[in-house]
C-alpha atoms as a PDB file:
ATOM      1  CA  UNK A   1     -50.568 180.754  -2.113  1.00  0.00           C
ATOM      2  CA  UNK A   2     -52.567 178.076  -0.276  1.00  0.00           C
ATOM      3  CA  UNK A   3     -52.963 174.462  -1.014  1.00  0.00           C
ATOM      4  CA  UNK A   4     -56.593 173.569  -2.405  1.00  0.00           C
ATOM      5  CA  UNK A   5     -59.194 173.170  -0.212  1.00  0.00           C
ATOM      6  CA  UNK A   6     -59.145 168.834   1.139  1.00  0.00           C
ATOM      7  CA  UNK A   7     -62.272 166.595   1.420  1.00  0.00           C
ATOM      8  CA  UNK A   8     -61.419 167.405   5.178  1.00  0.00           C
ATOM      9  CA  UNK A   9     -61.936 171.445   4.920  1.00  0.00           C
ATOM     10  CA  UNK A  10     -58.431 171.779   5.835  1.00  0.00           C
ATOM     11  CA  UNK A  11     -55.788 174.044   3.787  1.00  0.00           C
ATOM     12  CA  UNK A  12     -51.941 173.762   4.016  1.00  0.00           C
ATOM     13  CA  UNK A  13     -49.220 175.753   2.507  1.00  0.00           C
ATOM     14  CA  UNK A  14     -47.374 175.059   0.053  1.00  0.00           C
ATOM     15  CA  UNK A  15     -43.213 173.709   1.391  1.00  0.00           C
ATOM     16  CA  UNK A  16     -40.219 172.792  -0.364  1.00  0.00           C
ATOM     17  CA  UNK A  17     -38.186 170.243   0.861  1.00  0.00           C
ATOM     18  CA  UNK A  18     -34.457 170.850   1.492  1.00  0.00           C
ATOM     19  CA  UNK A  19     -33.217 167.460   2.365  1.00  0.00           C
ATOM     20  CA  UNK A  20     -34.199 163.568   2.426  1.00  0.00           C
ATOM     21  CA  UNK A  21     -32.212 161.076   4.129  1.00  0.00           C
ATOM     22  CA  UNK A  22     -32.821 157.339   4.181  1.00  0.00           C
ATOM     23  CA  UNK A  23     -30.896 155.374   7.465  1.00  0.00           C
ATOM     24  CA  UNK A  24     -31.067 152.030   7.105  1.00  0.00           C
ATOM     25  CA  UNK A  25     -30.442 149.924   9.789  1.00  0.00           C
ATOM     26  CA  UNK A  26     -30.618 146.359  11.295  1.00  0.00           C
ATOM     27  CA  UNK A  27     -30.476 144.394  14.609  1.00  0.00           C
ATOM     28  CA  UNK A  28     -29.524 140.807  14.637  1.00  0.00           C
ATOM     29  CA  UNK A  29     -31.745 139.005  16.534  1.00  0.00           C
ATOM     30  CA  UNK A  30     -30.419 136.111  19.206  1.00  0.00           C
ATOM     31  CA  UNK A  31     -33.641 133.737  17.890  1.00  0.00           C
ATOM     32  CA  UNK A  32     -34.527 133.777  14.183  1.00  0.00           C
ATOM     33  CA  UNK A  33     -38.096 134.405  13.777  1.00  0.00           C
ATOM     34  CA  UNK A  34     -40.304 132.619  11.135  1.00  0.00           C
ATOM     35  CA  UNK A  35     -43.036 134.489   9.706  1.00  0.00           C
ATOM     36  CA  UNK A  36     -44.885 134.267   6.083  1.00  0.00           C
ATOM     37  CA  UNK A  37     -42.173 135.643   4.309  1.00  0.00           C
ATOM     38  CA  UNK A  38     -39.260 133.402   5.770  1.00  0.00           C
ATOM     39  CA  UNK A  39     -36.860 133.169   8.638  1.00  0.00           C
ATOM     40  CA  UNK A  40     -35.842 136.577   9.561  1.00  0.00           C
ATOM     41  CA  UNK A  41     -32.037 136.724  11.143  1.00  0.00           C
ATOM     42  CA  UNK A  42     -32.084 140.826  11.816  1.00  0.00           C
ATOM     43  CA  UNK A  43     -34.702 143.121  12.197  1.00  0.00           C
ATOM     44  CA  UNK A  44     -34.372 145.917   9.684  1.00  0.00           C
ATOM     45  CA  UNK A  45     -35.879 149.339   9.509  1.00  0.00           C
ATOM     46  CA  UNK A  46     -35.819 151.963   6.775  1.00  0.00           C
ATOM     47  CA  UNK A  47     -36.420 155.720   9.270  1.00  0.00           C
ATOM     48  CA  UNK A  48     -37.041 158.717   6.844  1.00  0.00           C
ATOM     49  CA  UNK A  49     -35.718 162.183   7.855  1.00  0.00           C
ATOM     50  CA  UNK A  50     -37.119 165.157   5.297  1.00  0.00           C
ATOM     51  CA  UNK A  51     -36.717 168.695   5.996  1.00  0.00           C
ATOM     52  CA  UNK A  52     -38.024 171.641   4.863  1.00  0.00           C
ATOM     53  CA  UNK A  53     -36.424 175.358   3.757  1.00  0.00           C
ATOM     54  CA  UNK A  54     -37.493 176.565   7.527  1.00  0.00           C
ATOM     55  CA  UNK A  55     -35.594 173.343   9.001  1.00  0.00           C
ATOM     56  CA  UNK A  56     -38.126 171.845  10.476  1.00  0.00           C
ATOM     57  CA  UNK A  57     -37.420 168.131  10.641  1.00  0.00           C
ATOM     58  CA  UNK A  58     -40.319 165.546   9.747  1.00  0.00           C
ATOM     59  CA  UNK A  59     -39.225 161.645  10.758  1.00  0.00           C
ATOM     60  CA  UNK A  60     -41.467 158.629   8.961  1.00  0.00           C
ATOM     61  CA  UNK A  61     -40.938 154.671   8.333  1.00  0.00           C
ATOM     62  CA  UNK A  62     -40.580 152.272   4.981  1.00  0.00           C
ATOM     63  CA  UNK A  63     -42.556 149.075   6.013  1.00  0.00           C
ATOM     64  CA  UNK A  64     -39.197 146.604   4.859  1.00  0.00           C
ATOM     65  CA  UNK A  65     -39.776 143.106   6.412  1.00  0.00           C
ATOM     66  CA  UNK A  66     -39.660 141.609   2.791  1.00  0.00           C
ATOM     67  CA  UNK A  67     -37.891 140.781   0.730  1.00  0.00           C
ATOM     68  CA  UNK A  68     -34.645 140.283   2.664  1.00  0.00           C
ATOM     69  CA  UNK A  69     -32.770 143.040   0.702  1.00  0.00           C
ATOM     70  CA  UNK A  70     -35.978 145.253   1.022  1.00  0.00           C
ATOM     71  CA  UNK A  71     -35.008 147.706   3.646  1.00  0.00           C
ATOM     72  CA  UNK A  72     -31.737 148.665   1.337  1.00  0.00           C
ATOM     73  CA  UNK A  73     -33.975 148.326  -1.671  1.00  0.00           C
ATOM     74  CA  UNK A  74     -36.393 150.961  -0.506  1.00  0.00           C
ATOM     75  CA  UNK A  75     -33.499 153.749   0.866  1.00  0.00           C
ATOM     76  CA  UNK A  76     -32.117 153.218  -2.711  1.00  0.00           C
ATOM     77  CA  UNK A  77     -35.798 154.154  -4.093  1.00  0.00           C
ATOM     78  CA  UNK A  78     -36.395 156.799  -2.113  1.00  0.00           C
ATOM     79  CA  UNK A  79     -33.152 158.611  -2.696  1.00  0.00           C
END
């Protein structure tokens, strides 16, 4: 069974997803940066690992600059 056709003409098959992960992580940084939100003290990033019933391994980003919890906020929504 095949996907429906896309506004692109592409078609895709259907795949069931095995496993999410969220890592979380964050790097302190030696000079605070200021930015529109606030002063940031770390760096943090929110990776995403899915993979699928053949094990392949697909690896994507949660944008998590904001608010300063938002990186452990967004693994915890995810999962």
């Amino acid at each position: 069974m095949s996907a429906p056709d896309s506004p692109s003409g592409l078609t895709g098959t259907p795949l069931t997803l095995v496993g999410v992960e969220a890592l979380v992580f964050r790097v302190p940084l030696a000079i605070p940066v200021q930015t529109s939100f606030g002063l940031m003290h770390d760096r943090p990033a929110c990776l995403v690992r899915v993979v699928d019933e053949a094990g392949t391994t697909g690896w994507g980003e949660i944008w998590c600059n904001f608010p300063q919890v938002g990186a452990e906020h967004r693994a915890r929504l995810l999962i």
